[in-house]
Structure formats: structure tokens, C-alpha cells
C-alpha atoms as a PDB file:
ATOM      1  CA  UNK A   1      32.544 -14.226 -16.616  1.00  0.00           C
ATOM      2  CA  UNK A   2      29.706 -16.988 -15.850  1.00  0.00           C
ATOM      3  CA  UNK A   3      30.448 -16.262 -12.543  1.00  0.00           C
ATOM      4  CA  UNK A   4      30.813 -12.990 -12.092  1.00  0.00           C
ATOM      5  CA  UNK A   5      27.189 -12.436 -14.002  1.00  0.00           C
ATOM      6  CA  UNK A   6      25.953 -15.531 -11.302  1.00  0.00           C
ATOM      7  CA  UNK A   7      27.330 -13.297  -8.249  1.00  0.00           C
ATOM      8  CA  UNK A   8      25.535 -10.126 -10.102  1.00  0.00           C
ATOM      9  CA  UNK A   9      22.133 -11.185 -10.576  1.00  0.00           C
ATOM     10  CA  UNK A  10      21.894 -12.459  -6.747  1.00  0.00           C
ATOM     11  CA  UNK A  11      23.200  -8.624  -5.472  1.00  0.00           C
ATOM     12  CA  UNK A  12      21.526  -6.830  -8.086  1.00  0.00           C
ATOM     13  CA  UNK A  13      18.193  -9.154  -9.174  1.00  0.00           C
ATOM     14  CA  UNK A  14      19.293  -8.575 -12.750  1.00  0.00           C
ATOM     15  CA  UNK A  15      17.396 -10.077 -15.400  1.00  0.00           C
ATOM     16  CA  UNK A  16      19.959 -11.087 -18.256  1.00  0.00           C
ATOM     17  CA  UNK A  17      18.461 -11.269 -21.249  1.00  0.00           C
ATOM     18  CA  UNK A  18      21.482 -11.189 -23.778  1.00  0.00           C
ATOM     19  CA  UNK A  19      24.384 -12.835 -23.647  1.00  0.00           C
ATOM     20  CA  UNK A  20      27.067 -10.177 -23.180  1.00  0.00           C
ATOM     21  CA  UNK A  21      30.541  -9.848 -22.486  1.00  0.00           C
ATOM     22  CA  UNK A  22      30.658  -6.612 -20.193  1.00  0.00           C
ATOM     23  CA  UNK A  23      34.058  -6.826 -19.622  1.00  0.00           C
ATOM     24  CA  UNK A  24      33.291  -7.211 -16.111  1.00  0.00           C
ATOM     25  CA  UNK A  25      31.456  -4.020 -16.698  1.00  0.00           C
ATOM     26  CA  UNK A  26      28.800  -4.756 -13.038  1.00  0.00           C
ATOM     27  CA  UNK A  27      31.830  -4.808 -10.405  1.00  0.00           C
ATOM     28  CA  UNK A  28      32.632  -2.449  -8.032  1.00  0.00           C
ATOM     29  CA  UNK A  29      36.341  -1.801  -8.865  1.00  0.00           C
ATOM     30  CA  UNK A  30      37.243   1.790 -10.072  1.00  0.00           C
ATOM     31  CA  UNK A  31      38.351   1.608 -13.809  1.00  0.00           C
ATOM     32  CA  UNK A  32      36.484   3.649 -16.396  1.00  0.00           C
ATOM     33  CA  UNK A  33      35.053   0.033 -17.824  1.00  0.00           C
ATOM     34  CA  UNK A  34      32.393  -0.255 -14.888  1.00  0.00           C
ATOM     35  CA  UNK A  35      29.091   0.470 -15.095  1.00  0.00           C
ATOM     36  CA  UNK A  36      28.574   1.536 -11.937  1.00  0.00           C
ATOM     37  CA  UNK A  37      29.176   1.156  -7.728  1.00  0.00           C
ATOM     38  CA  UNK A  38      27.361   0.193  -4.528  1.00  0.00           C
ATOM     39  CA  UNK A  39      26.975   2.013  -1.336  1.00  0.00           C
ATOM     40  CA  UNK A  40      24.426   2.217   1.533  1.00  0.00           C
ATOM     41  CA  UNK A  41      22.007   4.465   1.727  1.00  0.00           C
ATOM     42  CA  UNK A  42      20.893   5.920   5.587  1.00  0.00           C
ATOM     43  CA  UNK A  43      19.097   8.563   6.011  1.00  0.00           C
ATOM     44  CA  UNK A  44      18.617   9.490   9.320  1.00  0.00           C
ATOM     45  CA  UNK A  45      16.752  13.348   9.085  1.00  0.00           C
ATOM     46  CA  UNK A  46      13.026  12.974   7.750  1.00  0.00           C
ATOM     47  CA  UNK A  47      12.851  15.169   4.699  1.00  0.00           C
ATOM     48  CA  UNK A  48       9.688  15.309   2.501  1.00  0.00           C
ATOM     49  CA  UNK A  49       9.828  14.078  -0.767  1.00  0.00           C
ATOM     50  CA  UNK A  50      12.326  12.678  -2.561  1.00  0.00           C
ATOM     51  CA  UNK A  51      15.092  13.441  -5.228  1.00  0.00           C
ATOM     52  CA  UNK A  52      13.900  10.529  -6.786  1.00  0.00           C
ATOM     53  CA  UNK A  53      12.082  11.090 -10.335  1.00  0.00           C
ATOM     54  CA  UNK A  54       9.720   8.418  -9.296  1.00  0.00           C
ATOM     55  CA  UNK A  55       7.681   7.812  -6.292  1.00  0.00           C
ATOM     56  CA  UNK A  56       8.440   4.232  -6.351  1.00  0.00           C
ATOM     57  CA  UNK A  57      10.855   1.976  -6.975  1.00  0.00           C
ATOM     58  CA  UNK A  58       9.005  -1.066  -8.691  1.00  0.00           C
ATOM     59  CA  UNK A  59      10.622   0.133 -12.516  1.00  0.00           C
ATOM     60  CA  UNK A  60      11.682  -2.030 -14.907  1.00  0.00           C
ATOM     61  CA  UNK A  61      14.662  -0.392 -17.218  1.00  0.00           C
ATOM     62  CA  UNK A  62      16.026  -1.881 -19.980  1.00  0.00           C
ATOM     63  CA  UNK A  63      19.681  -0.863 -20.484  1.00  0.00           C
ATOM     64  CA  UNK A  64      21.368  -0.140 -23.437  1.00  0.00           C
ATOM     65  CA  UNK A  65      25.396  -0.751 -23.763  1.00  0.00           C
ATOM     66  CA  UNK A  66      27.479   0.790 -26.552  1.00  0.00           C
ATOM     67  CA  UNK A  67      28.068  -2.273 -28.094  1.00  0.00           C
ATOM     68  CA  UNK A  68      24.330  -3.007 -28.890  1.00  0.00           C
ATOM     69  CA  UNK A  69      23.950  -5.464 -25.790  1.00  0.00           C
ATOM     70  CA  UNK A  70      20.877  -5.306 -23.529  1.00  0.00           C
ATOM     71  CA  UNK A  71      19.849  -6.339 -19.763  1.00  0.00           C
ATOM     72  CA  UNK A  72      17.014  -5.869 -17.538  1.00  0.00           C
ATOM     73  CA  UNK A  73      17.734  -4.168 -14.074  1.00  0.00           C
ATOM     74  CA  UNK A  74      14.923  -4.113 -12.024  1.00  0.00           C
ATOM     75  CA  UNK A  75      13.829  -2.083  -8.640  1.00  0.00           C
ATOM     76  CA  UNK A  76      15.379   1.101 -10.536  1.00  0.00           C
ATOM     77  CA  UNK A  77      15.067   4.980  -9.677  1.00  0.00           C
ATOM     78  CA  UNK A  78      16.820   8.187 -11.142  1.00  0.00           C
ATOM     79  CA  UNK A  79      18.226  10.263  -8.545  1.00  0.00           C
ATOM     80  CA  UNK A  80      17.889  13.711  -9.548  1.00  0.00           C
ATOM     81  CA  UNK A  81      20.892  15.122  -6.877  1.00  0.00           C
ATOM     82  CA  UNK A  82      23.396  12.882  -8.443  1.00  0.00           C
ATOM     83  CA  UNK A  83      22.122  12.683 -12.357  1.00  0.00           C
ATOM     84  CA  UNK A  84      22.357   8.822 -11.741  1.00  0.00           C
ATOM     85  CA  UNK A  85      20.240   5.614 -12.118  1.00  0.00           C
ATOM     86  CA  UNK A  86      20.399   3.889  -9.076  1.00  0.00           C
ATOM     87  CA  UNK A  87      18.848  -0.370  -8.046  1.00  0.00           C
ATOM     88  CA  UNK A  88      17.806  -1.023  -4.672  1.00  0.00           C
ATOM     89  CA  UNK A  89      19.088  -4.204  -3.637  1.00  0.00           C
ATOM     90  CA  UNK A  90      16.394  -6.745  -2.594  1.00  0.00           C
ATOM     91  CA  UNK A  91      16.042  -6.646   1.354  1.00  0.00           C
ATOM     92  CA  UNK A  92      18.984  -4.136   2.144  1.00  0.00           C
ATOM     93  CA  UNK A  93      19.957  -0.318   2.155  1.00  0.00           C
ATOM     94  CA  UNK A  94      22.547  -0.987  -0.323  1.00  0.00           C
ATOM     95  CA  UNK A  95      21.909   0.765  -3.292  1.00  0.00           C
ATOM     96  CA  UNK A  96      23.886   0.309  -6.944  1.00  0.00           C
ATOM     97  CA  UNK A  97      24.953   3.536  -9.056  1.00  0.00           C
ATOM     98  CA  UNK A  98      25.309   3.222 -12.823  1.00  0.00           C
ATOM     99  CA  UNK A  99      27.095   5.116 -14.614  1.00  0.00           C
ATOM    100  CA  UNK A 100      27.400   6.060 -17.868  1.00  0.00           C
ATOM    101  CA  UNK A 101      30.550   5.225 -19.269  1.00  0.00           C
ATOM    102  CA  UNK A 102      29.663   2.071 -21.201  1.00  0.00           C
ATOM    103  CA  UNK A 103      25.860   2.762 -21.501  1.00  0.00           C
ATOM    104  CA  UNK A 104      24.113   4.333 -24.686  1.00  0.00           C
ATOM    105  CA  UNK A 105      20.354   4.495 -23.358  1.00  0.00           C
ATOM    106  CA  UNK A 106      17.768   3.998 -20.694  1.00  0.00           C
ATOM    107  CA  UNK A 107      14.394   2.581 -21.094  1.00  0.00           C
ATOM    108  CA  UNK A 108      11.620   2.702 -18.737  1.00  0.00           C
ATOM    109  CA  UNK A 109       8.354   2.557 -19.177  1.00  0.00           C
ATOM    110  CA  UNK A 110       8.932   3.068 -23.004  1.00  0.00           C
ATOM    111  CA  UNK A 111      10.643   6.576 -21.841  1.00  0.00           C
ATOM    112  CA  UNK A 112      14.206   6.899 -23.403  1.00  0.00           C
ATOM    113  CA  UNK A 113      16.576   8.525 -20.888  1.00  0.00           C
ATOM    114  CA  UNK A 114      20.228   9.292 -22.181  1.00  0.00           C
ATOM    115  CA  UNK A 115      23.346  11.191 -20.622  1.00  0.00           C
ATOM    116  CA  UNK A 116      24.994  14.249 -21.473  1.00  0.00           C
ATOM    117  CA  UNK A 117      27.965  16.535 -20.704  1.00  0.00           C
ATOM    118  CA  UNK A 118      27.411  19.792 -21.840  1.00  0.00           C
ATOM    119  CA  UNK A 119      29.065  23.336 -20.655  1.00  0.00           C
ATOM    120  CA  UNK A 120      30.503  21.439 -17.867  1.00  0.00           C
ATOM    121  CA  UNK A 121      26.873  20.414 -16.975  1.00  0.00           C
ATOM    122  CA  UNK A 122      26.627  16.337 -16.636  1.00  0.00           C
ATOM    123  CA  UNK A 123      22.736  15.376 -16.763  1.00  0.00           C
ATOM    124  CA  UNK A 124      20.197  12.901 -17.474  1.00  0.00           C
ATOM    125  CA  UNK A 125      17.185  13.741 -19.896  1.00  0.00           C
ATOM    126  CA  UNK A 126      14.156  11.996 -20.801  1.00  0.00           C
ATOM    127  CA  UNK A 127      14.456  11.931 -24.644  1.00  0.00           C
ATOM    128  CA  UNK A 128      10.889  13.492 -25.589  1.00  0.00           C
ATOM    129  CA  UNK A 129      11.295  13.603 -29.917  1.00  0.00           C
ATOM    130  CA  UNK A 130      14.747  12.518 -31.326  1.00  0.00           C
ATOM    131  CA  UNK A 131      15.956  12.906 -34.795  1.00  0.00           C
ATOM    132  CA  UNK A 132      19.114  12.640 -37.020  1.00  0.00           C
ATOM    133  CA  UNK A 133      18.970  16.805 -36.935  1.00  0.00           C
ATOM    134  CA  UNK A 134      17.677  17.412 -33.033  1.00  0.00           C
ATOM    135  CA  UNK A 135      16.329  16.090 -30.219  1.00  0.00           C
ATOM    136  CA  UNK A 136      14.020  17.598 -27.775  1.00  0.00           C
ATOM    137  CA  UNK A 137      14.749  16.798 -24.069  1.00  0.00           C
ATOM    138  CA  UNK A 138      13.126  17.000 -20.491  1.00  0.00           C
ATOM    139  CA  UNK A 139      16.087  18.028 -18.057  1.00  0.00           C
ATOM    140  CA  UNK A 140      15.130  17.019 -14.536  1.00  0.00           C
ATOM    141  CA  UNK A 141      16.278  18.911 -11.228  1.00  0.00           C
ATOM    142  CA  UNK A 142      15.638  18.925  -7.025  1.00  0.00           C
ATOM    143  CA  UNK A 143      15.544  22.153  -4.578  1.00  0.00           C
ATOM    144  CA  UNK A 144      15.803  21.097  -0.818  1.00  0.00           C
ATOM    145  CA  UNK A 145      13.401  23.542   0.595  1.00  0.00           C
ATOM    146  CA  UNK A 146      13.840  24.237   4.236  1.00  0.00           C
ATOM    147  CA  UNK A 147      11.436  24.069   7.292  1.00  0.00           C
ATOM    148  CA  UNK A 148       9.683  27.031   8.619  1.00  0.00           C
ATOM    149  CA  UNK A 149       8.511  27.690  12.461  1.00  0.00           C
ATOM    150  CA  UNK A 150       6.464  30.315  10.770  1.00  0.00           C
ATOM    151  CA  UNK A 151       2.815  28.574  11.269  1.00  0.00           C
ATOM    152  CA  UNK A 152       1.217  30.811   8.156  1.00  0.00           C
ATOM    153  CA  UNK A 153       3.992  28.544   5.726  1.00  0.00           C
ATOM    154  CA  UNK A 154       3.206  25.099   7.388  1.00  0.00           C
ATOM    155  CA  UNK A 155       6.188  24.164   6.671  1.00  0.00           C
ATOM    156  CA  UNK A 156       7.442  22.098  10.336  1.00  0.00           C
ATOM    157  CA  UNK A 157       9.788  19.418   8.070  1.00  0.00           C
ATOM    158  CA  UNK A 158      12.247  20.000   5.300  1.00  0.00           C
ATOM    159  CA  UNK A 159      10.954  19.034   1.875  1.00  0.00           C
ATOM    160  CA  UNK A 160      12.528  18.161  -2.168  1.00  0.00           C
ATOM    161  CA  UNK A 161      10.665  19.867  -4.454  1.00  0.00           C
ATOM    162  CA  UNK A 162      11.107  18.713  -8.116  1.00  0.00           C
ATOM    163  CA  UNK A 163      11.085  20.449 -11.089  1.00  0.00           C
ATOM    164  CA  UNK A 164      12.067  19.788 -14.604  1.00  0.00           C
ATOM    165  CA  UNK A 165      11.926  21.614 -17.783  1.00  0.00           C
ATOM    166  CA  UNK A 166      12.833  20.990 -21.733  1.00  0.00           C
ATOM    167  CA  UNK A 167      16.348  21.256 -23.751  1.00  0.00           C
ATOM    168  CA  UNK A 168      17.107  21.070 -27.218  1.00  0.00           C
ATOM    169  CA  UNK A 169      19.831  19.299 -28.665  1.00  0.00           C
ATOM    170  CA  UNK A 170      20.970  20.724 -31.895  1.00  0.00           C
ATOM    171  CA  UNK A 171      24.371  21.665 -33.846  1.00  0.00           C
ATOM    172  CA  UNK A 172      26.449  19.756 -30.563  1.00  0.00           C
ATOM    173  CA  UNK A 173      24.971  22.442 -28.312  1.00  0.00           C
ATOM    174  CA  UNK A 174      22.048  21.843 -25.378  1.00  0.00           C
ATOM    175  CA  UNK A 175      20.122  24.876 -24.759  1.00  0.00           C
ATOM    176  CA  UNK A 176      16.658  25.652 -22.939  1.00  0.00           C
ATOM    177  CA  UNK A 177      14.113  25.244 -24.939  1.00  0.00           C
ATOM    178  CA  UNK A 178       9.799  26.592 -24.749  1.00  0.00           C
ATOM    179  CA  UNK A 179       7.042  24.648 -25.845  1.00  0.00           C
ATOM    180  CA  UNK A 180       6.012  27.006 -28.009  1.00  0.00           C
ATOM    181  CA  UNK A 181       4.541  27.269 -31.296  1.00  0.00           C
ATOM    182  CA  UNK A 182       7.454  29.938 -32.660  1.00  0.00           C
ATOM    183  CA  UNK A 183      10.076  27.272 -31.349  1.00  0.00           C
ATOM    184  CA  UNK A 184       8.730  24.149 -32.772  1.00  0.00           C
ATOM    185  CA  UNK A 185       8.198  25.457 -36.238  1.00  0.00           C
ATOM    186  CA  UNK A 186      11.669  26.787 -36.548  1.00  0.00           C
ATOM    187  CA  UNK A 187      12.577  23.105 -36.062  1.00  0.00           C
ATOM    188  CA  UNK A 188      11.015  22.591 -39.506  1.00  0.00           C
ATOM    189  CA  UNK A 189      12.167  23.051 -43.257  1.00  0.00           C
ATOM    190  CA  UNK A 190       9.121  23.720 -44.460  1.00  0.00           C
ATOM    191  CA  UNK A 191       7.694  26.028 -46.588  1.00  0.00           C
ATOM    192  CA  UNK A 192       4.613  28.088 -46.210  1.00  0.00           C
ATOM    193  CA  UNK A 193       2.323  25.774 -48.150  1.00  0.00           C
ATOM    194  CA  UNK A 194       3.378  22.857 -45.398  1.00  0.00           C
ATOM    195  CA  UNK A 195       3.100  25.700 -42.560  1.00  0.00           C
ATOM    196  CA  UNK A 196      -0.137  26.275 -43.255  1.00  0.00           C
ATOM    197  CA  UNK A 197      -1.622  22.454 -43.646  1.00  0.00           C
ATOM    198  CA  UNK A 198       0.232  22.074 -40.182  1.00  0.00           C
ATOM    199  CA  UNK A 199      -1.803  24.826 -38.868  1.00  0.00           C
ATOM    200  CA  UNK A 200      -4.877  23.131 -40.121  1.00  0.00           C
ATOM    201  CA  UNK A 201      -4.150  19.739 -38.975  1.00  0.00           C
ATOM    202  CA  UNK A 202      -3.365  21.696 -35.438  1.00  0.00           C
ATOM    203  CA  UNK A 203      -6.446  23.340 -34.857  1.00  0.00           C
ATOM    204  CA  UNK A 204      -8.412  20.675 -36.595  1.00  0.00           C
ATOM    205  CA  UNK A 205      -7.306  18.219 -34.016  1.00  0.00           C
ATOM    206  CA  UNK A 206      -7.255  20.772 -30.962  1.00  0.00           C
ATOM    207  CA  UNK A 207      -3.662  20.961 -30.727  1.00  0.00           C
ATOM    208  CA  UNK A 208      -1.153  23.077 -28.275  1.00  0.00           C
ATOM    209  CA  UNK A 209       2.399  23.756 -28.723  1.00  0.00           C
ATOM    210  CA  UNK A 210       2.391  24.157 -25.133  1.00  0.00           C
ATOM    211  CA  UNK A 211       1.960  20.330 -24.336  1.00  0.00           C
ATOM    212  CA  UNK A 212       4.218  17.540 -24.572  1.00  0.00           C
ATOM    213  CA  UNK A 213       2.101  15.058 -26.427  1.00  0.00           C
ATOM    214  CA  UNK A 214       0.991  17.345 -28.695  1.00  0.00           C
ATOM    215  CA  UNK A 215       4.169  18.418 -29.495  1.00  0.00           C
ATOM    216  CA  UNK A 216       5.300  14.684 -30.607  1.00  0.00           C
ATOM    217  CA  UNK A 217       2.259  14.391 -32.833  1.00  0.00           C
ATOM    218  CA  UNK A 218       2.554  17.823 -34.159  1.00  0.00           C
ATOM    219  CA  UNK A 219       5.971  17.299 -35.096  1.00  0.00           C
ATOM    220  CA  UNK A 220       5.273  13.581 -36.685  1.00  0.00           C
ATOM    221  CA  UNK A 221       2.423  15.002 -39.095  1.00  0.00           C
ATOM    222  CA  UNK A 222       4.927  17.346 -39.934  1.00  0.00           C
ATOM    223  CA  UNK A 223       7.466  14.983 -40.657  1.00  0.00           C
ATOM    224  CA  UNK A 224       5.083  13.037 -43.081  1.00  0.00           C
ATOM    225  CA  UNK A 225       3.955  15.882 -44.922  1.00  0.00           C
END
């Protein structure tokens, strides 16, 4: 195991921080127990933009197993196409794809990201509020838009365009899901009395159910009521 981990962290410029017994979980065989494979990556058209969720690929994550055991995996990206986390290898085009099977959760930048399968739909979401009852999810997705001759589009290259948009998790079901005010009070068991010191604290503190942030501290003041 020493050695397999000691093979790991020179391919992958993992940063171990727990001891853990992955069951060989890093290698590239093909049982269900791995966490993941490498390939190379070539591209050899120039298409604008990426399918990437970040620009870069300096990101930290801090991975999650099932069994409670963490590691550090640095140089990290989420590709959008393939609703995978991917780790550029130090000085190469090889590039590592985790999967899912023995991971819980994936932190970056204090951003939780988790996998589901849903209405034969497999996807990564940044958790944006979680709870035993719900959880409120960004859903992340890539259109390859194709070049135009047409000189009014200026459009002379391919380009990914990214786009992304919110889910709710709730009764074992993902749906869409609005930032909205109607939507985020049905979320709530709370009488009118509550209602209406939520709408006070909301306006009081120039509030919108249309933005992310807001949402999260709208829906922790409501919480504490």
C-alpha cells in the first residue's frame, strides 16, 4: 500500500494528509473500487473557451471518501462535458479522471461539489445550502458553439460557452429550481408571524431572492428564527 501511495503522489502530486487504506482506490485498473483513470489529453483544433468550470488549473480540492478519509489533490479542474474532476499531471498531457464511486464530496475553495444520478442524468453540482430536508444545487453545463464566415457574428473560431443553473434536491427527486422569493419560502415551515419578520429582516438588509448569497443568508435567519 506504502508503495502504491509512493508511486501516486509522484504521477498525481497528491498531498496525503490522512492515513488511508483506499483499497488501492488511485490505480488505473477497471474494478468499481477505483477512484478514477488516466489518459492524455491532445487537442489539436483551437476552440475558444473551455469545458472547464475554471479558467485555471492552480485548485486545491480536498476529497472526501465514504469512509470519512481525506486527501489533497492538487492542479484540479471539473470538466463540464464529462461531469468529472479531472488533475493535470505536473509537466505532461496526461490527465487523471476521478470518479465517483468511492467519493462522498468535493471541496474547493470552500465550495462543496457532490455527484448525482438522477432520471438517468449523472452530474456534478456545487452544493449552494444543504440540509437534513433539501439541498439547493448549481448544475453546471457546456454548448460547443460553432464558427461563422458571416463577418456581422465575428465568430471565425469555434467556441464553449458555459452555462449553469440551480436544482433542488428534495423527497429523492432533483428538479429545476428559480431563485425566487415564492420558491424559497415554500422551503420553509413557517408560519405567518415568522413570514413576516423574514420579510423585514429582507428588506431591512436589502435582500433579493434572486441572488445566490442572499439566498444562503435569507434562508439561515430563517432557520434561527
Amino acid at each position: 500500500m506504502k508503495n502504491i501511495l509512493t508511486v501516486l503522489c509522484l504521477l498525481l502530486s497528491l498531498s496525503v494528509y490522512t492515513q488511508t487504506n483506499f483499497n488501492a482506490g488511485l490505480s488505473t485498473g477497471g474494478n468499481d473500487t477505483n477512484f478514477g483513470s488516466s489518459f492524455f489529453y491532445n487537442t489539436r483544433n483551437v476552440i475558444l473557451g473551455s469545458v472547464y468550470l475554471f479558467d485555471e488549473w492552480d485548485n486545491s480540492a480536498e476529497i472526501h471518501t465514504l469512509s470519512s478519509e481525506k486527501f489533497l489533490v492538487r492542479n484540479i479542474n471539473l470538466n463540464i462535458n464529462r461531469n468529472a474532476f479531472e488533475a493535470k499531471l505536473t509537466d505532461s498531457d496526461s490527465i487523471f479522471s476521478f470518479n465517483f464511486n468511492n467519493i462522498k464530496q468535493v471541496v474547493i475553495n470552500d465550495k462543496i461539489y457532490k455527484n448525482y444520478f438522477y432520471n438517468d442524468d449523472n452530474r456534478v453540482y456545487e452544493i449552494i445550502y444543504e440540509t437534513e430536508k433539501f439541498s439547493i444545487m448549481k448544475g453546471f453545463s457546456v454548448k460547443l458553439v460553432s464558427s461563422s464566415g458571416n463577418p456581422m457574428v465575428n465568430r471565425s473560431n469555434d467556441k464553449y460557452s458555459r452555462f449553469s443553473s440551480y436544482f433542488i434536491k428534495l423527497n429523492n427527486s432533483i428538479k429545476p429550481f428559480k431563485l425566487r422569493k415564492k420558491s424559497v419560502i415554500n422551503l420553509l415551515s413557517a408560519d405567518k408571524n415568522s413570514i413576516s419578520r423574514l420579510e423585514i429582516y429582507v428588506n431591512t438588509n436589502s435582500l433579493s431572492y434572486k441572488r445566490e448569497k442572499d439566498v444562503i443568508q435569507i434562508l439561515d435567519y430563517a432557520f434561527n428564527l
